[in-house]
Protein backbone atom coordinates (compact mmCIF):
# COMPACT_ATOMS: atom_id res chain seq x y z
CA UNK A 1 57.64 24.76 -28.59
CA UNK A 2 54.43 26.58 -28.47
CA UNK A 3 53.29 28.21 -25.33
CA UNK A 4 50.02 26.36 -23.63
CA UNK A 5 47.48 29.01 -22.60
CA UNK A 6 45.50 28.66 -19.70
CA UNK A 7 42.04 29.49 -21.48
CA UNK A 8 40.32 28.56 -18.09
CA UNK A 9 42.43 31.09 -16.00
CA UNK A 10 42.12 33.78 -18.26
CA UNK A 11 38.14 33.15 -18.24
CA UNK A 12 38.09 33.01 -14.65
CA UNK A 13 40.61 36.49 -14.15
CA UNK A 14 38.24 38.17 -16.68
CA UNK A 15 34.64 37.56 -15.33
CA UNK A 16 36.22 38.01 -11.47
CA UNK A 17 37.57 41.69 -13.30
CA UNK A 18 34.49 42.56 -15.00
CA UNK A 19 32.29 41.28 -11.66
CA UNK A 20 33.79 43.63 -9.36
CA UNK A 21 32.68 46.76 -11.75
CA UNK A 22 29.35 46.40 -12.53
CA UNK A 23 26.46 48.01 -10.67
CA UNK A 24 22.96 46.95 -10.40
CA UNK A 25 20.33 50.27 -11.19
CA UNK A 26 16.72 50.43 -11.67
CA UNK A 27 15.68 52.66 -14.23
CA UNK A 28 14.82 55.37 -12.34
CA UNK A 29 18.34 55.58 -10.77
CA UNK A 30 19.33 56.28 -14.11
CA UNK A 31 20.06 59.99 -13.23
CA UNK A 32 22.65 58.96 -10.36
CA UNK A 33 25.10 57.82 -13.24
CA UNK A 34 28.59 59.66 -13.30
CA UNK A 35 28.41 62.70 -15.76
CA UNK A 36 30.71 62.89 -18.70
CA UNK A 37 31.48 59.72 -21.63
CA UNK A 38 29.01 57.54 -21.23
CA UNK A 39 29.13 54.52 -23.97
CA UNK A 40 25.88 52.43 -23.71
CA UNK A 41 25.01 49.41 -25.24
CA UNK A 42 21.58 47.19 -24.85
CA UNK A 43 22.16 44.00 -22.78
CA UNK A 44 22.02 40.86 -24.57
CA UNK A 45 20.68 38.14 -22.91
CA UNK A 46 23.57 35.70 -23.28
CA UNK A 47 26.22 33.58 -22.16
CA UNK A 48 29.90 35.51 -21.88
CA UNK A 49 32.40 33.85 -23.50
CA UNK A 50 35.82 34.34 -24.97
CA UNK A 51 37.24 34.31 -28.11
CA UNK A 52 41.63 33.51 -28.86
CA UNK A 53 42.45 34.13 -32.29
CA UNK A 54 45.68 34.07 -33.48
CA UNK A 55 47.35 32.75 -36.88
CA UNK A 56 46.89 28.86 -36.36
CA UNK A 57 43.11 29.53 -35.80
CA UNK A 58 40.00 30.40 -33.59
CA UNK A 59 39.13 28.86 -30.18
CA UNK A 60 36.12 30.15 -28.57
CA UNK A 61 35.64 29.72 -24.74
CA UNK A 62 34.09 30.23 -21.64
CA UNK A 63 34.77 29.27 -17.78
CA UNK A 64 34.35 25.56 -16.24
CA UNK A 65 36.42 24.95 -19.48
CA UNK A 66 33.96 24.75 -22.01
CA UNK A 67 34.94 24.88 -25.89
CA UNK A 68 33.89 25.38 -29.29
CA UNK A 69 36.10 25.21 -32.04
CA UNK A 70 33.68 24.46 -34.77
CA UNK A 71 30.44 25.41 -36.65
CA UNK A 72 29.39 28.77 -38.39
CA UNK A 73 30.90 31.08 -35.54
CA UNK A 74 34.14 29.88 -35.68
CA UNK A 75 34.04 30.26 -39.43
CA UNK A 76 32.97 33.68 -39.09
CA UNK A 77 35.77 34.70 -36.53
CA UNK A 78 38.73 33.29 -38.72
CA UNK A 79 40.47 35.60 -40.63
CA UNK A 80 39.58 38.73 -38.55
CA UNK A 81 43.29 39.16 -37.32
CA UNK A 82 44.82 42.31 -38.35
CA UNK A 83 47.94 41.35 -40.18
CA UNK A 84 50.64 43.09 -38.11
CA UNK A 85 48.97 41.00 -34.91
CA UNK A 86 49.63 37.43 -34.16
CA UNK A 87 46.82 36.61 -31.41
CA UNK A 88 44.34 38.49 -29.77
CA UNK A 89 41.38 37.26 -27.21
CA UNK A 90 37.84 39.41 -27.19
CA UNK A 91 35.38 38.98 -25.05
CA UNK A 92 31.67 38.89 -26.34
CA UNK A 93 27.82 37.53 -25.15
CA UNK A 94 27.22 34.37 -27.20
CA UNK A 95 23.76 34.25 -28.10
CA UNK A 96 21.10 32.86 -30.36
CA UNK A 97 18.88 35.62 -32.07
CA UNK A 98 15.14 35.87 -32.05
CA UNK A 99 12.49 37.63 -33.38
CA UNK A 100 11.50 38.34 -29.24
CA UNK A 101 13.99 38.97 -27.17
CA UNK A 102 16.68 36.28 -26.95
CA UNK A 103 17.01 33.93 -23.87
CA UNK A 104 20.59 32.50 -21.79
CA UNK A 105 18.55 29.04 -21.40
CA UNK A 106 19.00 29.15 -25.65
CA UNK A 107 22.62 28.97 -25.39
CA UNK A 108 22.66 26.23 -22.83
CA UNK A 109 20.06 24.28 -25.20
CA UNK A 110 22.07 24.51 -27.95
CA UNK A 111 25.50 24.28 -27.01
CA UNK A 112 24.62 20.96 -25.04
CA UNK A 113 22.29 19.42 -28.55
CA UNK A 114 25.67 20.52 -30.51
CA UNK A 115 23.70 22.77 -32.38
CA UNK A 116 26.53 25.16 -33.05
CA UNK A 117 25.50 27.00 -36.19
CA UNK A 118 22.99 29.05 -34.99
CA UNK A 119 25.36 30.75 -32.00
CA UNK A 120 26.12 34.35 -32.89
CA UNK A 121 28.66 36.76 -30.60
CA UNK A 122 27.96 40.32 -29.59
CA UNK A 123 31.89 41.23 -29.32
CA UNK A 124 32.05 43.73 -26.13
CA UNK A 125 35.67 43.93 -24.96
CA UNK A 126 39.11 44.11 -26.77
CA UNK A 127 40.86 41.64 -23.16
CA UNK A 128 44.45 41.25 -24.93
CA UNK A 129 46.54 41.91 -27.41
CA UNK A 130 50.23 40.12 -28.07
CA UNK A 131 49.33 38.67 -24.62
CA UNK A 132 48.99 41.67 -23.02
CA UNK A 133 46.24 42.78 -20.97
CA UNK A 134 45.37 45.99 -21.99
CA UNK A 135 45.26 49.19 -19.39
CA UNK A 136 43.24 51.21 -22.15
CA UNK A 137 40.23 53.15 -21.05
CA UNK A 138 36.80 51.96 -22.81
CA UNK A 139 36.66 54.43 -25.13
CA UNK A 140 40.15 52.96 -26.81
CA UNK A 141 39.20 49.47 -26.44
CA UNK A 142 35.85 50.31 -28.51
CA UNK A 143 37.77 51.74 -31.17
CA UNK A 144 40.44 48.99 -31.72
CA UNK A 145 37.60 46.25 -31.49
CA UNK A 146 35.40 48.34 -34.28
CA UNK A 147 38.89 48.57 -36.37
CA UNK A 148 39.21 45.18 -36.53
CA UNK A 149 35.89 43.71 -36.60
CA UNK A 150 34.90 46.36 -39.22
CA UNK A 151 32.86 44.56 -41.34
CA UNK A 152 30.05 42.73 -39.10
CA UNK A 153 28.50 39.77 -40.27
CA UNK A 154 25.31 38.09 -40.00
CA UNK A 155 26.13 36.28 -36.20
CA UNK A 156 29.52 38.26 -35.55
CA UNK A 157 29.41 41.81 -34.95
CA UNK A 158 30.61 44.45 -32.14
CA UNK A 159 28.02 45.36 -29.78
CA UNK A 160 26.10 48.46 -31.24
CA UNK A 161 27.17 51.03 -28.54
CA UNK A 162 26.14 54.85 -28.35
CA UNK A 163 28.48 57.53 -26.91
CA UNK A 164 25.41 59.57 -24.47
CA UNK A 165 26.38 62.09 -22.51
CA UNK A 166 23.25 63.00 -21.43
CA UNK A 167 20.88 61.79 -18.85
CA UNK A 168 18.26 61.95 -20.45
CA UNK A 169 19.20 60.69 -23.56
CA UNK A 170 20.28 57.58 -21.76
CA UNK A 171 16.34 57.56 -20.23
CA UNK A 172 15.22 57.01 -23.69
CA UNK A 173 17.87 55.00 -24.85
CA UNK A 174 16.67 52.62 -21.96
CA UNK A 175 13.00 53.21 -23.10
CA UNK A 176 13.46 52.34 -27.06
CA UNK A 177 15.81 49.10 -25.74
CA UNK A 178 13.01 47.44 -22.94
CA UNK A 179 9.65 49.25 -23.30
CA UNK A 180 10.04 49.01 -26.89
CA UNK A 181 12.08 46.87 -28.39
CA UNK A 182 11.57 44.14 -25.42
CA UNK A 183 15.60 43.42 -24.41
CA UNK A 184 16.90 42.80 -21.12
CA UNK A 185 18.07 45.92 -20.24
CA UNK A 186 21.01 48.15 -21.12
CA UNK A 187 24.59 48.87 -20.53
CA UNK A 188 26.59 52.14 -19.49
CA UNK A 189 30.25 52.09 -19.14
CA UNK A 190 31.61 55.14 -17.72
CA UNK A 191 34.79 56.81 -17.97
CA UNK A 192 35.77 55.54 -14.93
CA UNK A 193 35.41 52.24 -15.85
CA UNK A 194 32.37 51.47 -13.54
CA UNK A 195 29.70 49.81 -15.60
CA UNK A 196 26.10 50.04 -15.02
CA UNK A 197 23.31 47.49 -15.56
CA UNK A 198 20.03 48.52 -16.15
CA UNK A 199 17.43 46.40 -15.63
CA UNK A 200 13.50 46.11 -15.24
CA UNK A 201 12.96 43.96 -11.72
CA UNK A 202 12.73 40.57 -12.06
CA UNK A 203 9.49 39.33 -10.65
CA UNK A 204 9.67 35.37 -8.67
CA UNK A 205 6.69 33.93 -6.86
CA UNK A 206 8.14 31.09 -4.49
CA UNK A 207 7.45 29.65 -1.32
CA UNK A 208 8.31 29.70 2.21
CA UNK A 209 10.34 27.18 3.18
CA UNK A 210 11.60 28.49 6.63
CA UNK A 211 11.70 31.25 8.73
CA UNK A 212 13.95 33.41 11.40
CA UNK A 213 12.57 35.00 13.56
CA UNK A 214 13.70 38.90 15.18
CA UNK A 215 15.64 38.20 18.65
CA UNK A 216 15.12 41.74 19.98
CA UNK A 217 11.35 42.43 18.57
CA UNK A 218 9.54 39.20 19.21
CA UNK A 219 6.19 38.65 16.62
CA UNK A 220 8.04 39.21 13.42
CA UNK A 221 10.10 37.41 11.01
CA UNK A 222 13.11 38.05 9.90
CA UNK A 223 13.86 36.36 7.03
CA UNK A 224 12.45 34.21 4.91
CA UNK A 225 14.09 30.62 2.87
CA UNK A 226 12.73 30.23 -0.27
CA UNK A 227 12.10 27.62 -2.72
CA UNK A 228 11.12 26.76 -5.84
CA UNK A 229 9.08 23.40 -7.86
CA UNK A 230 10.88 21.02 -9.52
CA UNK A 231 8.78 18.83 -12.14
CA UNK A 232 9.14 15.46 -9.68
CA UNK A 233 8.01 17.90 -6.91
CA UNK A 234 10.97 18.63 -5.30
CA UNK A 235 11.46 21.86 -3.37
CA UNK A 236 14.69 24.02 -4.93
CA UNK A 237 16.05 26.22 -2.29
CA UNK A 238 17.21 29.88 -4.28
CA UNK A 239 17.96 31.82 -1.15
CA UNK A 240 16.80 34.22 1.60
CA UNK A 241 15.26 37.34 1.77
CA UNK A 242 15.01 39.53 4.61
CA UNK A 243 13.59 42.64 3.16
CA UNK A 244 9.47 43.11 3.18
CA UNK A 245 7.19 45.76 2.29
CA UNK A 246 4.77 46.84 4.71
CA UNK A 247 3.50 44.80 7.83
CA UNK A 248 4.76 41.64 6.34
CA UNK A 249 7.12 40.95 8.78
CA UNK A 250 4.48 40.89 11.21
CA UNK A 251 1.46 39.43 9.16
CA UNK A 252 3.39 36.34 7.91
CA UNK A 253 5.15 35.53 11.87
CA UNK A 254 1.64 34.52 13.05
CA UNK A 255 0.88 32.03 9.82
CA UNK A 256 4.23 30.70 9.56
CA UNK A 257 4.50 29.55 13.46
CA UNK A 258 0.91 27.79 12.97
CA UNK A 259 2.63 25.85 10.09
CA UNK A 260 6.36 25.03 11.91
CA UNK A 261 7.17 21.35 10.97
CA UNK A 262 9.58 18.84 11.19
CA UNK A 263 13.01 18.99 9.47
CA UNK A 264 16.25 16.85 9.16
CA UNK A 265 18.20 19.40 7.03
CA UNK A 266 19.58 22.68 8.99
CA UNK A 267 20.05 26.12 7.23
CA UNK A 268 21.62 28.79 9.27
CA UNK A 269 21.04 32.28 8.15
CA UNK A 270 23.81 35.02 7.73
CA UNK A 271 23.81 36.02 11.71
CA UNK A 272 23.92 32.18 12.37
CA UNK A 273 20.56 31.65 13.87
CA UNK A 274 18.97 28.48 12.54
CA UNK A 275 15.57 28.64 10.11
CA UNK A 276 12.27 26.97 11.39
CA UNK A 277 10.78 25.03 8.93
CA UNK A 278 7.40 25.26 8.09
CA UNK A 279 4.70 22.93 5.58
CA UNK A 280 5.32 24.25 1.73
CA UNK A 281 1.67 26.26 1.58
CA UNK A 282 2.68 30.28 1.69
CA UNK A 283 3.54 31.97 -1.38
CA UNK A 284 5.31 35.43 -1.98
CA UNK A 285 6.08 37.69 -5.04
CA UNK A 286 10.04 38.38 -5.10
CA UNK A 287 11.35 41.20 -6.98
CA UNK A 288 14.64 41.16 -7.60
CA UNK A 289 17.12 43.61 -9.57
CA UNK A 290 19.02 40.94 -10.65
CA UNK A 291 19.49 36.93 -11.11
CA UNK A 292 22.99 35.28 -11.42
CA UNK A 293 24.07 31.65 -12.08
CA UNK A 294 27.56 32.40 -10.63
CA UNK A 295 29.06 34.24 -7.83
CA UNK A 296 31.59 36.77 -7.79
CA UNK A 297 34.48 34.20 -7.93
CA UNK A 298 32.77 32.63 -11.20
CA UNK A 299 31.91 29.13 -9.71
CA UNK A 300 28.89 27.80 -10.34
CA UNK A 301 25.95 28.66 -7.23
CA UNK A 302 24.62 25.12 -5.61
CA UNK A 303 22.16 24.88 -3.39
CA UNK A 304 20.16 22.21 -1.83
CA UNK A 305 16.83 19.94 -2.77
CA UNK A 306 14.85 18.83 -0.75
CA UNK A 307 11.59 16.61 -0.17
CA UNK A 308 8.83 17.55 1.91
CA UNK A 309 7.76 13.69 2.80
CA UNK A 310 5.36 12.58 6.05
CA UNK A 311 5.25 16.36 6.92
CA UNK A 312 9.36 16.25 7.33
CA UNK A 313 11.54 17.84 5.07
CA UNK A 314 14.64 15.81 3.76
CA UNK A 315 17.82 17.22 1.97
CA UNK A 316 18.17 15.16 -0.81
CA UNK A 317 21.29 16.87 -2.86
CA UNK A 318 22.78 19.91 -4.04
CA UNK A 319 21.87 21.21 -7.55
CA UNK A 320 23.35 24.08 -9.85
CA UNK A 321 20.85 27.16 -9.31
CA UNK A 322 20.80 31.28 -8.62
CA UNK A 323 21.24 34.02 -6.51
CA UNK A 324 18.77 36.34 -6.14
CA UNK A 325 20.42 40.04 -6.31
CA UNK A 326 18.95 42.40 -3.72
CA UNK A 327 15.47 40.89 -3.30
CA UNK A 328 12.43 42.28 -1.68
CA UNK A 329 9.16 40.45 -0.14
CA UNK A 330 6.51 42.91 -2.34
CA UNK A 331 3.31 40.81 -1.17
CA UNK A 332 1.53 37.31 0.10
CA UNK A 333 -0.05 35.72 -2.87
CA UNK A 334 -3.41 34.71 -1.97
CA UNK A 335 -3.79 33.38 -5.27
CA UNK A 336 -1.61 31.27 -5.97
CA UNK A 337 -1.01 27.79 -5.23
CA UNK A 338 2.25 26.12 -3.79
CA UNK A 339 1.97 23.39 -6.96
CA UNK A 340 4.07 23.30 -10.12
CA UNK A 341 2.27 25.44 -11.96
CA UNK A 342 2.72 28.71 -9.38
CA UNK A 343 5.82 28.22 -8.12
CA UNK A 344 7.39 26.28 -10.91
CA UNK A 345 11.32 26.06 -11.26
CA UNK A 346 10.80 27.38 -14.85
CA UNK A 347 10.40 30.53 -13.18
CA UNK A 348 14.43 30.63 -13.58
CA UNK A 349 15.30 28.40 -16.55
CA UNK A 350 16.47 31.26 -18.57
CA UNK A 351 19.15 31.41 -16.38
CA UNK A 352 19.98 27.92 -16.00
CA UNK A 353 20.46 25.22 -18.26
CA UNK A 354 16.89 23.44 -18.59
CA UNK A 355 17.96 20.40 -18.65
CA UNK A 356 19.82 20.24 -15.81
CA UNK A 357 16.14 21.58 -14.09
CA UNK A 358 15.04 18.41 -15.59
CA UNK A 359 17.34 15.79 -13.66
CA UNK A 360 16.32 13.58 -11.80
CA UNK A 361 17.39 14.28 -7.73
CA UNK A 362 19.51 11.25 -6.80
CA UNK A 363 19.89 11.64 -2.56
CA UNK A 364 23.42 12.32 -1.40
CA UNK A 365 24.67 9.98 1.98
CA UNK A 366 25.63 12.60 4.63
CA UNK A 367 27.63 12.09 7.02
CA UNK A 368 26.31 11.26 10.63
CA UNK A 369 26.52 14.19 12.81
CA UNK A 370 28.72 13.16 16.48
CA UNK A 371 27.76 13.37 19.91
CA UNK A 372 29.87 15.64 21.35
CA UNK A 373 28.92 16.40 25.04
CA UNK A 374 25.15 15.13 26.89
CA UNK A 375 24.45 16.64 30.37
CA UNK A 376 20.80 15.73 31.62
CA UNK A 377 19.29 17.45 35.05
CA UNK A 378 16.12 16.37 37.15
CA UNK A 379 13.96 17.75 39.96
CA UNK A 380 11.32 16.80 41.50
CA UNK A 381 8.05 19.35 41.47
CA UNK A 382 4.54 18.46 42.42
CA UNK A 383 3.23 17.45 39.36
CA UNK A 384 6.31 14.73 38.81
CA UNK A 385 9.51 15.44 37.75
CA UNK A 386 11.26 18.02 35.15
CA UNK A 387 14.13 17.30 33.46
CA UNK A 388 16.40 19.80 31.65
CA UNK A 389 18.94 18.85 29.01
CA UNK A 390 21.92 19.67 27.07
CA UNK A 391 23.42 18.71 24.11
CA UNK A 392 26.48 19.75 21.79
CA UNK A 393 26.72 18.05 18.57
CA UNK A 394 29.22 18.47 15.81
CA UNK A 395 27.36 17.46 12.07
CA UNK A 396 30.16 17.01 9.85
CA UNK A 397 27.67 18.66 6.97
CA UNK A 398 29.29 22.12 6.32
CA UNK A 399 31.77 20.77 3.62
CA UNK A 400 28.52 19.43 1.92
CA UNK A 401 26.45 22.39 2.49
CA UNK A 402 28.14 25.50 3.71
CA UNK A 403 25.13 26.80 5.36
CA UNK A 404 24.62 23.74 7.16
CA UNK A 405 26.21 25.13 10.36
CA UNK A 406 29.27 22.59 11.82
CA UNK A 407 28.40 22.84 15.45
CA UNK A 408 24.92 22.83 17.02
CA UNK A 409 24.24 23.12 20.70
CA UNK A 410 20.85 21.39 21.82
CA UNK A 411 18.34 22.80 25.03
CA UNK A 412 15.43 21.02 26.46
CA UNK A 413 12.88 21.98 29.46
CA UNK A 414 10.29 19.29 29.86
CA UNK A 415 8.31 20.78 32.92
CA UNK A 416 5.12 18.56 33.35
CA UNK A 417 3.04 21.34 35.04
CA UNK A 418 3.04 23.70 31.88
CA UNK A 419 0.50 24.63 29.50
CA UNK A 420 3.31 23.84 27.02
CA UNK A 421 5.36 20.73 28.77
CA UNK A 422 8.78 20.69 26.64
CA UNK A 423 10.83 23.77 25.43
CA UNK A 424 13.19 23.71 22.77
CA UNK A 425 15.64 25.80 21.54
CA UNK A 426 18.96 25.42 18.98
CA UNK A 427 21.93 27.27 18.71
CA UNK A 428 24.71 27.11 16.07
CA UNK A 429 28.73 27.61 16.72
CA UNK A 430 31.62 28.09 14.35
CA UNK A 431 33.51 25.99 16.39
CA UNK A 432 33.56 24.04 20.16
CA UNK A 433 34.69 26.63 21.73
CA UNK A 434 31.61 28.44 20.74
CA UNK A 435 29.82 25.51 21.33
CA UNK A 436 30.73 25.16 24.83
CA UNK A 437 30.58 28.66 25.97
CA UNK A 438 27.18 28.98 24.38
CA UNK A 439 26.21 25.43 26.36
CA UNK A 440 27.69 27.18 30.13
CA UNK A 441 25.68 30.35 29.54
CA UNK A 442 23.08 28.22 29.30
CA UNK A 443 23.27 26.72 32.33
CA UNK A 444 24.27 29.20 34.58
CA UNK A 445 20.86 30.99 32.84
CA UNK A 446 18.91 27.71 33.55
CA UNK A 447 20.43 25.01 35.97
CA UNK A 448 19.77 26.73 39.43
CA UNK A 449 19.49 25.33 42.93
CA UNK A 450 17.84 22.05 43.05
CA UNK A 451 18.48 20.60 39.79
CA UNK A 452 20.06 17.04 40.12
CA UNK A 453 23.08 16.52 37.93
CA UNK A 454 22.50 12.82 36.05
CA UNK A 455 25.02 10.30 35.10
C-alpha cells in the first residue's frame, strides 16, 4: 500500500523552520554579519513552494494545500532523480521571469488564470531525502542540490549562489543585485545556519485611521492604525506603528484629536488600550524593512475593512492582507491626498494576490455585544444634576477579530456646570475579573460622598 504524505504538513514544518532563521538587515548592517562561509544568493521575488519527486512522478506544492502537477515545470522537474534515490522534496521560489525585476503578485496571477507554463523554480534547499530530513549544514545541502540538478534548464535551475567571505565583497554583491540589476534584495546563509535578508526599505504612504495616545506623557501619540484604499473605497487596515521620527508624536496628537470621530468597530493596541478613531484625511510615509503575507506560523494575515459612512466607521469583514515588518512613521505627507490614487491598496499587490484586492467587501453579521453589569449615580449641584455611570460589557467579537478586545468597561461624567459637560473614557479586560476590578477602581476614584446610588 503506498504511504500518503502529508504535503500540507511538511509545507507548514518547513516555512515555520526556515521563519524562525531569517533576519531582517538594511544594507548598511551588512558588516554586522557573522564572519567566516558566507553563501549568498539574490532574492527572488517569488512564491516558496515545494517540490516531491520520486519514481511515479513530480508534485509541486505549497502551504494552504495548493498543487500543480502539470504544465512546463513539472515537465522540466521529471526525470531529475538520481537513480540510486527513490524520492526526494526541494524547496525553491516559484516565479515568473521578466525583463525588470519579477513580482509575487505574477505568481498569484498566473497560478489562479491556470497559466502554468510560464512558472519557473529557483531551487534553494535540498528538505529530504529517502524521507529524511536532512541535519546537513548549507554548504552540503548546496552541493547535493547542484549534483543533481546539474544541468539547469530554461525555468528550472538552482539558485546562483556565491561562497563570500568577505564583507565587503558581500557590499557589492548587494550593489550589482539592487542598485544595478534592480532585484529585491539578497540572501546570506551563514555557517550557522542563520540567514540574512537584505533588503532596500519598503516605502507605504497610508492613512491614519486611529490613534493611542501616551498615558504617562499627555500631548503625544502613541501609535498610529493604518489603512489602506480599496478600489470601492473601502479602508484596509495593515497594522500599527508606533515608531516616529522627530516631533511627530507630538505634531500629529494636536491634528488627530481635532479629527476624533465616531466608530462602531474597536481595535485594541498591544498594551490593550483602545484606538480613537479619527476622519480618513492624514497621510504618512511608512518605511518598512520588510512586508509579509503570512505570519510566523504560515497562516494567512487577515485583517479588517471597514467603511467610513455618515462620519462613522463600520467593520465590514476581514480580508487576506500584510504585516508590516519593523515600520517607522518617516514624515506627514502634505501632499498627498487620502483618495485612491495616494493611498491606493496597490501599494501592496505584489504581495497579495490582486484579485483578491479586487473583491467585492460583503459585511460580516457580528455578534451583539451583552450587557454585563449597569450602575448609574446622581447628585444634585447648582446648575441641575450630574450623573456618573458605569458600564461592563462583554462583545463576543474577539473570535472574529482578535484585536477586537472581549471585555470593555464603560465611564461617564455628565456634569452640567462644565465647559465640557460629559466625560468619557473606555477600558478593555481580558476577562471579568479584569473587568470588574477595573470598574471598582473606578469608583472608589470617582463615586465619593454624595453620589446617589440608582436603581
Amino acid at each position: 500500500m503506498k504511504k500518503v504524505i502529508n504535503f500540507e504538513s511538511i509545507a507548514k514544518q518547513y516555512k515555520c523552520a526556515v521563519a524562525s532563521k531569517y533576519r531582517p538587515l538594511k544594507p548598511d548592517e551588512i558588516s554586522s554579519v557573522t564572519s567566516g562561509k558566507n553563501f549568498v544568493s539574490k532574492k527572488i521575488d517569488g512564491e516558496l513552494w515545494m517540490a516531491h519527486i520520486d519514481k511515479e512522478g513530480v508534485t509541486l506544492f505549497a502551504k494552504g494545500d495548493r498543487f500543480i502537477k502539470e504544465g512546463k515545470i513539472i515537465e522540466s522537474l521529471r526525470g531529475c532523480l538520481p537513480y540510486n534515490v527513490t524520492n526526494l522534496i526541494v524547496a525553491g521560489e516559484l516565479h515568473i521571469k521578466k525583463e525588470t525585476r519579477e513580482r509575487v503578485g505574477d505568481v498569484s496571477k498566473a497560478i489562479s488564470e491556470n497559466d502554468l507554463n510560464n512558472l519557473s523554480f529557483a531551487i534553494f534547499d535540498l528538505v529530504k531525502i529517502e524521507g529524511k530530513i536532512l541535519s546537513l549544514n548549507y554548504e552540503k545541502r548546496l552541493e547535493e542540490l547542484q549534483a543533481i540538478f546539474k544541468t539547469p534548464k530554461s525555468n528550472l535551475k538552482v539558485i546562483e549562489t556565491e561562497e563570500i567571505s568577505d564583507k565587503n565583497s558581500i557590499k557589492d554583491f548587494y550593489e550589482k543585485c539592487v542598485n544595478k540589476e534592480n532585484a529585491e534584495g539578497i540572501i546570506i546563509r551563514t555557517g550557522s545556519e542563520i540567514i540574512y535578508k537584505v533588503k532596500p526599505s519598503i516605502s507605504i504612504d497610508a492613512l491614519i485611521v486611529g490613534f493611542t495616545d501616551k498615558v504617562n506623557e499627555s500631548g503625544k501619540v502613541r501609535s498610529v492604525l493604518l489603512g489602506l484604499k480599496r478600489k470601492d473605497d473601502k479602508i484596509q487596515l495593515i497594522g500599527a506603528c508606533g515608531n516616529f521620527l522627530g516631533s511627530l508624536k507630538e505634531d500629529l496628537y494636536k491634528k488627530l484629536v481635532s479629527i476624533e470621530c465616531e466608530s462602531k468597530f474597536r481595535h485594541s493596541s498591544s498594551d490593550g488600550n483602545l484606538y480613537r478613531f479619527v476622519r480618513p484625511e492624514i497621510v504618512l510615509e511608512i518605511k518598512s524593512t520588510e512586508i509579509q503575507c503570512e505570519d510566523s506560523n504560515a497562516n494567512s494575515i487577515k485583517r479588517m475593512v471597514l467603511d467610513f459612512k455618515d462620519n462613522i466607521w463600520q467593520p465590514l469583514a476581514l480580508s487576506e492582507c500584510v504585516s508590516l515588518i519593523h515600520p517607522v512613521v518617516i514624515r506627514e505627507r502634505h501632499d498627498k491626498l487620502a483618495d485612491e490614487s495616494d493611498v491606493r491598496i496597490s501599494q501592496i499587490e505584489f504581495f497579495l494576490d490582486s484579485k483578491k484586492l479586487e473583491e467585492k467587501i460583503k459585511q460580516i453579521q457580528l455578534p451583539k455585544s451583552k450587557l454585563i453589569e449597569r450602575k448609574v449615580w446622581t447628585k444634585d449641584v447648582k446648575n441641575g444634576i450630574s450623573i456618573r455611570k458605569i458600564i461592563i460589557l462583554k462583545t463576543f467579537k474577539s473570535e472574529t477579530w482578535d484585536s477586537w478586545p472581549e471585555w470593555i468597561v464603560f465611564y461617564s461624567d455628565y456634569s452640567p456646570g462644565r465647559k465640557s459637560p460629559l466625560d468619557k473614557k473606555l477600558k478593555t479586560a481580558i476577562n471579568m475579573e479584569e473587568a470588574k476590578k477595573i470598574a471598582n477602581n473606578l469608583i472608589e476614584s470617582n463615586i465619593k460622598k454624595g453620589w446617589v446610588l440608582k436603581d
